[in-house]
N, C-alpha and C. Protein backbone atom coordinates (compact mmCIF):
# COMPACT_ATOMS: atom_id res chain seq x y z
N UNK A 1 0.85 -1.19 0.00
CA UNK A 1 0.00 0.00 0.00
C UNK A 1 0.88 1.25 0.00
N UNK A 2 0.52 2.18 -0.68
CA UNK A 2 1.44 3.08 -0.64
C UNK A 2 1.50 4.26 0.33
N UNK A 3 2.20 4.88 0.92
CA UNK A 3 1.89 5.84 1.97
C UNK A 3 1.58 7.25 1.38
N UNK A 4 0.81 7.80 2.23
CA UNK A 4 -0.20 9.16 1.48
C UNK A 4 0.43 10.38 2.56
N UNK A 5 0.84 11.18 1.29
CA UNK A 5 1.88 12.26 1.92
C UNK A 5 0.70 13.33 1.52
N UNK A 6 0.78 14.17 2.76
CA UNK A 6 0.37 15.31 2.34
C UNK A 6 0.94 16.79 2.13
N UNK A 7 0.95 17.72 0.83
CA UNK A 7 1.26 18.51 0.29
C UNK A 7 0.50 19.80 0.77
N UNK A 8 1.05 20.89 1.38
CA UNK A 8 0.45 21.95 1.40
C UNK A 8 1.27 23.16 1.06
N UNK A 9 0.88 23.86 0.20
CA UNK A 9 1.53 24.94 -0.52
C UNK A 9 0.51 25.84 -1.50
N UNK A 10 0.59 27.35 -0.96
CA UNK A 10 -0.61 28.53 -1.91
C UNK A 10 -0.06 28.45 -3.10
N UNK A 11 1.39 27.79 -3.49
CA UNK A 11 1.91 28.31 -5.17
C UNK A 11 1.58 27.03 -5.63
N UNK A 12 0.23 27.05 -6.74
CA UNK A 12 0.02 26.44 -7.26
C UNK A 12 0.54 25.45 -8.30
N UNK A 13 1.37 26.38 -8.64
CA UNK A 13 2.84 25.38 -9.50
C UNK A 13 3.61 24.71 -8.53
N UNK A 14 4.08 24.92 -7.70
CA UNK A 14 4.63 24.23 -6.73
C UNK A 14 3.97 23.12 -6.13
N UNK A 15 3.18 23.32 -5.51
CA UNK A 15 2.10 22.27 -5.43
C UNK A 15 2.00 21.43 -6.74
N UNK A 16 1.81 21.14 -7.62
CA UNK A 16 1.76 20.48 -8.65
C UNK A 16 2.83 19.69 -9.13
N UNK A 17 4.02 20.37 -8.98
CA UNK A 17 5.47 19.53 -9.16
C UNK A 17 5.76 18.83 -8.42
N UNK A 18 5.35 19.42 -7.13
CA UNK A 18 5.52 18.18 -5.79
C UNK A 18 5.02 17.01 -5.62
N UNK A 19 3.35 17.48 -6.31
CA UNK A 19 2.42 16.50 -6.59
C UNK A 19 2.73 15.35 -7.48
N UNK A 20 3.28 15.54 -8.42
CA UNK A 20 4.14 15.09 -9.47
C UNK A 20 5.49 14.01 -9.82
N UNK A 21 6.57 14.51 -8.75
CA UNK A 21 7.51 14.01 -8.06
C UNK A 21 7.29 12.79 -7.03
N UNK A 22 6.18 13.63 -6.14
CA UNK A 22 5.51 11.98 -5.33
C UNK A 22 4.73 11.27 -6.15
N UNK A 23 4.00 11.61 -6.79
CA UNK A 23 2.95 10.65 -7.53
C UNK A 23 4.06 9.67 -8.17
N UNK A 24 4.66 9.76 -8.76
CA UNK A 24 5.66 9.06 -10.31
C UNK A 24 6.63 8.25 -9.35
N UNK A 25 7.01 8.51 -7.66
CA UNK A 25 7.57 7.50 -7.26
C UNK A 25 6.60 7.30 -5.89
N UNK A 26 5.42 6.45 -6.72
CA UNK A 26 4.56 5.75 -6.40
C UNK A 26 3.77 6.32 -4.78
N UNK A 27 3.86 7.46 -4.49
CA UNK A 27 3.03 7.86 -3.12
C UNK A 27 1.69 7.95 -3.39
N UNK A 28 0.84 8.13 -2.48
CA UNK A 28 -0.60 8.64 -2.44
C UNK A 28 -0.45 10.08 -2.43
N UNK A 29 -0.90 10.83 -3.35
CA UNK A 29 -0.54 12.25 -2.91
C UNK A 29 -1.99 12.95 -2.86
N UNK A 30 -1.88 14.12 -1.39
CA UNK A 30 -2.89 14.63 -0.69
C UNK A 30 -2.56 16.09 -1.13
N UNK A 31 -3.19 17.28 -1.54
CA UNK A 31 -2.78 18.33 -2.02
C UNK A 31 -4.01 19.59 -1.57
N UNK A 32 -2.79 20.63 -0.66
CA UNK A 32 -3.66 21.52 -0.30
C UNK A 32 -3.18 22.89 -0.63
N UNK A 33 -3.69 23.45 -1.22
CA UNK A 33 -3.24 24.94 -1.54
C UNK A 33 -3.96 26.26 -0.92
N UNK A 34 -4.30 25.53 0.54
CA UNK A 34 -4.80 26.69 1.38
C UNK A 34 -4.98 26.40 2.86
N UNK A 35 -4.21 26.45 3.67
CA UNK A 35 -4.05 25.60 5.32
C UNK A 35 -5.00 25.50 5.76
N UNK A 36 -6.07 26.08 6.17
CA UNK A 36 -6.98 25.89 6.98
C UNK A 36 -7.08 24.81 7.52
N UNK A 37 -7.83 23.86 6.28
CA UNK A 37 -8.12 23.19 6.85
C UNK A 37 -6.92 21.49 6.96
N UNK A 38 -5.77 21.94 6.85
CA UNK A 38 -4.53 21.40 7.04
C UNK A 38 -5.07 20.25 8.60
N UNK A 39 -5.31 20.44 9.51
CA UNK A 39 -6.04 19.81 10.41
C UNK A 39 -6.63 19.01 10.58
N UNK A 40 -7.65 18.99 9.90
CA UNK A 40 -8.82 18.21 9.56
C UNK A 40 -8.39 17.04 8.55
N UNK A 41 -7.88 17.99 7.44
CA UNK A 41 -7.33 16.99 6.46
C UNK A 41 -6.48 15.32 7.13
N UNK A 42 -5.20 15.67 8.13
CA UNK A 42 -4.73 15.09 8.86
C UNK A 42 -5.88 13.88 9.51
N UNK A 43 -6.71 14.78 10.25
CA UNK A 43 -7.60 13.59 11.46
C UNK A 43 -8.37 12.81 10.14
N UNK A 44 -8.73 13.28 9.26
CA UNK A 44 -9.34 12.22 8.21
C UNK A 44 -8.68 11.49 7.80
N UNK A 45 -7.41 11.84 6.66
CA UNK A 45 -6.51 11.04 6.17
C UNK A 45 -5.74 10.29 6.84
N UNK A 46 -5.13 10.94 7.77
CA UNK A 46 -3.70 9.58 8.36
C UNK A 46 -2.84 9.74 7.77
N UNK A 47 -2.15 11.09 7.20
CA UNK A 47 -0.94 10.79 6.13
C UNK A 47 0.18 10.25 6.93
N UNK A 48 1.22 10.07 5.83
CA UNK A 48 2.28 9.44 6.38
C UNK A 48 3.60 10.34 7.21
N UNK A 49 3.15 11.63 6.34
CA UNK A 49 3.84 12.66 6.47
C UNK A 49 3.25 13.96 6.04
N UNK A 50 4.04 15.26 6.10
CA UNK A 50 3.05 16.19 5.71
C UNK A 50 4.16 17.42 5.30
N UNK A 51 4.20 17.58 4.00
CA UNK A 51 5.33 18.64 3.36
C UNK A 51 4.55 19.95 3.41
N UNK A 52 5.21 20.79 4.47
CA UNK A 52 4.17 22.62 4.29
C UNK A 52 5.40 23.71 3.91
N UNK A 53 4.38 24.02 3.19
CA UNK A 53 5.60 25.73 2.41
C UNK A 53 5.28 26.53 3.72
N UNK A 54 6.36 27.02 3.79
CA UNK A 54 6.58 27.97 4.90
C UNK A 54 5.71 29.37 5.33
N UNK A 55 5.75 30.17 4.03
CA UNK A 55 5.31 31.50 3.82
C UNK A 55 3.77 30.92 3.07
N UNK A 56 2.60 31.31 4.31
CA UNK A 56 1.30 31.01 3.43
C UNK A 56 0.32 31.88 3.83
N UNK A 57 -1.01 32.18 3.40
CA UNK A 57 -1.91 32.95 3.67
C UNK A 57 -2.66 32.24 5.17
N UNK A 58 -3.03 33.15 6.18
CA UNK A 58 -4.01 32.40 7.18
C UNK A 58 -3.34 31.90 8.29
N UNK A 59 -2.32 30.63 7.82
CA UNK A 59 -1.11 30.41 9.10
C UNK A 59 0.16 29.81 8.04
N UNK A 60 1.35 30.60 8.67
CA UNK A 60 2.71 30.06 8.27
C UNK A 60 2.73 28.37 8.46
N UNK A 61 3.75 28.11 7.58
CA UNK A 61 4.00 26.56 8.06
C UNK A 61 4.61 26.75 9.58
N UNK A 62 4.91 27.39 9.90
CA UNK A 62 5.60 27.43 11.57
C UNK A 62 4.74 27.11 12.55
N UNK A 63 3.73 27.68 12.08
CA UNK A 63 2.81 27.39 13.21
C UNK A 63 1.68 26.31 13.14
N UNK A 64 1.89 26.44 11.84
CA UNK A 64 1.22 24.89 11.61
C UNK A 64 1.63 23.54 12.12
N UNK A 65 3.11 23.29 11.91
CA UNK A 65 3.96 22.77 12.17
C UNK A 65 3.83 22.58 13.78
N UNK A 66 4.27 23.33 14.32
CA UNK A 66 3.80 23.53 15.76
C UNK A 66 2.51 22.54 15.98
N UNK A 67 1.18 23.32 15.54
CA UNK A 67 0.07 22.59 16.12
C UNK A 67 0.03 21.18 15.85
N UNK A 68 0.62 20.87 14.58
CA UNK A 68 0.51 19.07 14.32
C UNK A 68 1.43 18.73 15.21
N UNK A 69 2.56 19.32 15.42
CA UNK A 69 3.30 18.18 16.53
C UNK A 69 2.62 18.15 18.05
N UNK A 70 2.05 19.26 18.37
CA UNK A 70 1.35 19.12 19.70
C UNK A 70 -0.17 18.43 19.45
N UNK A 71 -0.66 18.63 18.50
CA UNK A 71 -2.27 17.44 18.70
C UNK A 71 -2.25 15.82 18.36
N UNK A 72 -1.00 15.84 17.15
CA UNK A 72 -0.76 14.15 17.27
C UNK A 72 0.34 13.52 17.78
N UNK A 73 1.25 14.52 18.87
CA UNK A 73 1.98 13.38 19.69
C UNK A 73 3.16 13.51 18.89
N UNK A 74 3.87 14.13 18.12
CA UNK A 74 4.88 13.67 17.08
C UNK A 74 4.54 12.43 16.79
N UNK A 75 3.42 12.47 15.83
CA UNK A 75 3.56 10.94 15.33
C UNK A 75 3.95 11.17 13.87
N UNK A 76 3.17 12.27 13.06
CA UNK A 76 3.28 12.56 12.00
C UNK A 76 4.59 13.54 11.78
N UNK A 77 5.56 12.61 10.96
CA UNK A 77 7.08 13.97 10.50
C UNK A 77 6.24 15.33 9.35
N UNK A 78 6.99 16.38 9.81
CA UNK A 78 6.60 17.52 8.74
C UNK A 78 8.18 17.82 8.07
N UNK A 79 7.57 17.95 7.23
CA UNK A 79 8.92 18.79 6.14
C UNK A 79 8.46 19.64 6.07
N UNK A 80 9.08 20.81 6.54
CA UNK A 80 8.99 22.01 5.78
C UNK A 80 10.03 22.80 4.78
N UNK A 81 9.04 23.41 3.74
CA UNK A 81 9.61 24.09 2.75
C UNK A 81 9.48 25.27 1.93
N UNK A 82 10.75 26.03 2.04
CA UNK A 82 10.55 27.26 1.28
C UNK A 82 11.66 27.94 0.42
N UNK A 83 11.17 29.20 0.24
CA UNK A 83 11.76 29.50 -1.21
C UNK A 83 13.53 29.79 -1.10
N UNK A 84 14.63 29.85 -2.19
CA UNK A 84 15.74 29.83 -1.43
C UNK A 84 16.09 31.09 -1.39
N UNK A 85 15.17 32.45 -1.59
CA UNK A 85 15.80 33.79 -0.89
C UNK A 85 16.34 33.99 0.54
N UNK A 86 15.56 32.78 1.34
CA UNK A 86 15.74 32.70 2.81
C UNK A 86 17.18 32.64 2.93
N UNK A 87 17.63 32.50 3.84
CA UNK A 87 18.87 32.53 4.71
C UNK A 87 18.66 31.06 5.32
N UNK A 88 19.33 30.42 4.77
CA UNK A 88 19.60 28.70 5.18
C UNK A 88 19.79 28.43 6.46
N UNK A 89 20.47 29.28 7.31
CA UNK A 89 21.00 29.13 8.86
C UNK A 89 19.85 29.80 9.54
N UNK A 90 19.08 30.62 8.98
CA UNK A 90 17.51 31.05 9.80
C UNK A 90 16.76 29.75 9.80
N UNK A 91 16.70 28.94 8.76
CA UNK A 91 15.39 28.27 8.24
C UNK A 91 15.78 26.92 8.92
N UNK A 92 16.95 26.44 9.19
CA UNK A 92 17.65 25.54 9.84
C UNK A 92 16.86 25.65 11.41
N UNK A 93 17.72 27.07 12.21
CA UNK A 93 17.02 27.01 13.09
C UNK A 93 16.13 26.71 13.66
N UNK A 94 14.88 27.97 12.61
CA UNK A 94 13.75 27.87 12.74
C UNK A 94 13.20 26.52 12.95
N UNK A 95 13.28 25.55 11.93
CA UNK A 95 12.73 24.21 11.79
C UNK A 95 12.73 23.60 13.03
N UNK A 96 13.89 23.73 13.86
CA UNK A 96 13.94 23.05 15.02
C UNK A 96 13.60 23.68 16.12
N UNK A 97 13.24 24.83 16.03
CA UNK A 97 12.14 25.33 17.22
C UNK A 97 10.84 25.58 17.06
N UNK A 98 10.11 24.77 15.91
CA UNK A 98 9.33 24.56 15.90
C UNK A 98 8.71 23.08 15.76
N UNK A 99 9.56 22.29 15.78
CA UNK A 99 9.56 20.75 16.02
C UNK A 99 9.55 20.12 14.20
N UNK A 100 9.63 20.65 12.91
CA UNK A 100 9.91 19.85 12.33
C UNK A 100 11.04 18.70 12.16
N UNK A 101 10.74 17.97 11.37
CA UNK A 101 11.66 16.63 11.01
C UNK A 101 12.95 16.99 10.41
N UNK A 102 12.42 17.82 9.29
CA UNK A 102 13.52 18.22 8.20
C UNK A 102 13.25 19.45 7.34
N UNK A 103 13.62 19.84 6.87
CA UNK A 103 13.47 20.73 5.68
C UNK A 103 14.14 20.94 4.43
N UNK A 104 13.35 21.34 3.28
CA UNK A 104 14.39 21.37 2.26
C UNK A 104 14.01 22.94 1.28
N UNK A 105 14.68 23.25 0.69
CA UNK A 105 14.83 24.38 0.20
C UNK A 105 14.29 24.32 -1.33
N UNK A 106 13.13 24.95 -1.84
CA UNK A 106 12.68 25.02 -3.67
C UNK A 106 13.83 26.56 -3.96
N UNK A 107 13.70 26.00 -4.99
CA UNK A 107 13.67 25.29 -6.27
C UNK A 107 14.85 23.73 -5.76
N UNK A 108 13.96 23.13 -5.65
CA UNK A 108 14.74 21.40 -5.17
C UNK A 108 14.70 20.80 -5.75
N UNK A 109 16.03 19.43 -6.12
CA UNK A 109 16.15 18.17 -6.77
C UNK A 109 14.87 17.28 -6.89
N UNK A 110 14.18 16.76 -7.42
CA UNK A 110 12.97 15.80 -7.08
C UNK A 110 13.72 14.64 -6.23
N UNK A 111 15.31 14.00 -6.49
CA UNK A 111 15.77 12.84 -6.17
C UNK A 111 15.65 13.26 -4.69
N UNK A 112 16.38 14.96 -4.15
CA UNK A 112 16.31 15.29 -2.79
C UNK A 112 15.35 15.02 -1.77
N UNK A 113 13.94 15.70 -2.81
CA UNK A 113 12.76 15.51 -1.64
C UNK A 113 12.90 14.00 -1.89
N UNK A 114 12.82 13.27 -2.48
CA UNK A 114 12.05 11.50 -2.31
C UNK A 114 13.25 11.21 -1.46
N UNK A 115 14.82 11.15 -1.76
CA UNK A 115 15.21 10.76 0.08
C UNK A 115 15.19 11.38 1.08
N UNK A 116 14.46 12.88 1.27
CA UNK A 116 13.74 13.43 2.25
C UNK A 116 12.85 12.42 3.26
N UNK A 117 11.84 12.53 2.43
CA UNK A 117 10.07 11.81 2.55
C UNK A 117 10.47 10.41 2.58
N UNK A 118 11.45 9.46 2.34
CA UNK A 118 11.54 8.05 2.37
C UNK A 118 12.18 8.47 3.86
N UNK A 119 13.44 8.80 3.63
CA UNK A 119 14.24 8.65 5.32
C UNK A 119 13.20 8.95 6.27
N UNK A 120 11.94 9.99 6.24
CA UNK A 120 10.89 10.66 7.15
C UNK A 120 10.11 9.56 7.29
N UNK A 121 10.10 8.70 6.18
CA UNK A 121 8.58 7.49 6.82
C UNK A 121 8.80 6.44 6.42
N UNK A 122 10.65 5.67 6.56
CA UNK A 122 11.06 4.80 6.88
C UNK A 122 10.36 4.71 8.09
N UNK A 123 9.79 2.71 8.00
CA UNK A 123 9.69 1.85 9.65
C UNK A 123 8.46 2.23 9.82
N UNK A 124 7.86 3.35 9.01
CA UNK A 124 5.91 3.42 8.67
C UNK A 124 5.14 2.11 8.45
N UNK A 125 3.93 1.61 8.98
CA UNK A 125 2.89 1.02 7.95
C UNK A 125 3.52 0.96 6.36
């Protein structure tokens, strides 16, 4: 069975390549291009994992990030990801004071994210 990652990102092209990249090496792919309801999505689906762009309308991935690790226990890894104007040693930080897994930087390798998202949900269902 394949594990169902979920995608959240407002840049619709982005979202789509990601979508793309997981689909073609065989994931379930879950795709949201507006957080809200990032939450919900989770308590329904069960993903395996959950990739959020950083900079979004409504709530940052930071704080998103945040709330999934405090309502499911760290059960679910987050990747977070954003654009590479950032400052690499901010976004580093950041990631880890807000409890993500990992992060990776777009414009990204497709080979990068898939040993991202494999090393993240190695020893999964």
């Amino acid at each position: 069975m394949a594990k169902k990652i979920l995608v959240v990102d407002d840049d619709v092209s982005s979202l789509k390549l990601t979508e793309s990249v997981l689909k073609s090496a065989g994931y379930d792919v879950l795709t949201l291009d507006y957080p809200k309801y990032v939450l919900k999505v989770i308590k329904e689906e069960k993903p395996a994992l959950v990739v959020l762009d950083i900079i979004m309308p409504y709530k940052d991935g930071y704080a998103l990030c945040e709330e999934i690790k405090k309502i499911f226990c760290n059960k679910i890894p987050v990747l977070l990801c954003t654009a590479k104007s950032y400052e690499q040693d901010l976004i580093e930080k950041a990631y880890k004071d807000f409890g993500a897994d990992d992060f990776i930087i777009k414009p990204f390798e497709a080979e990068d994210l898939l040993q991202k998202i494999k090393a993240l949900t190695e020893g999964q269902g």
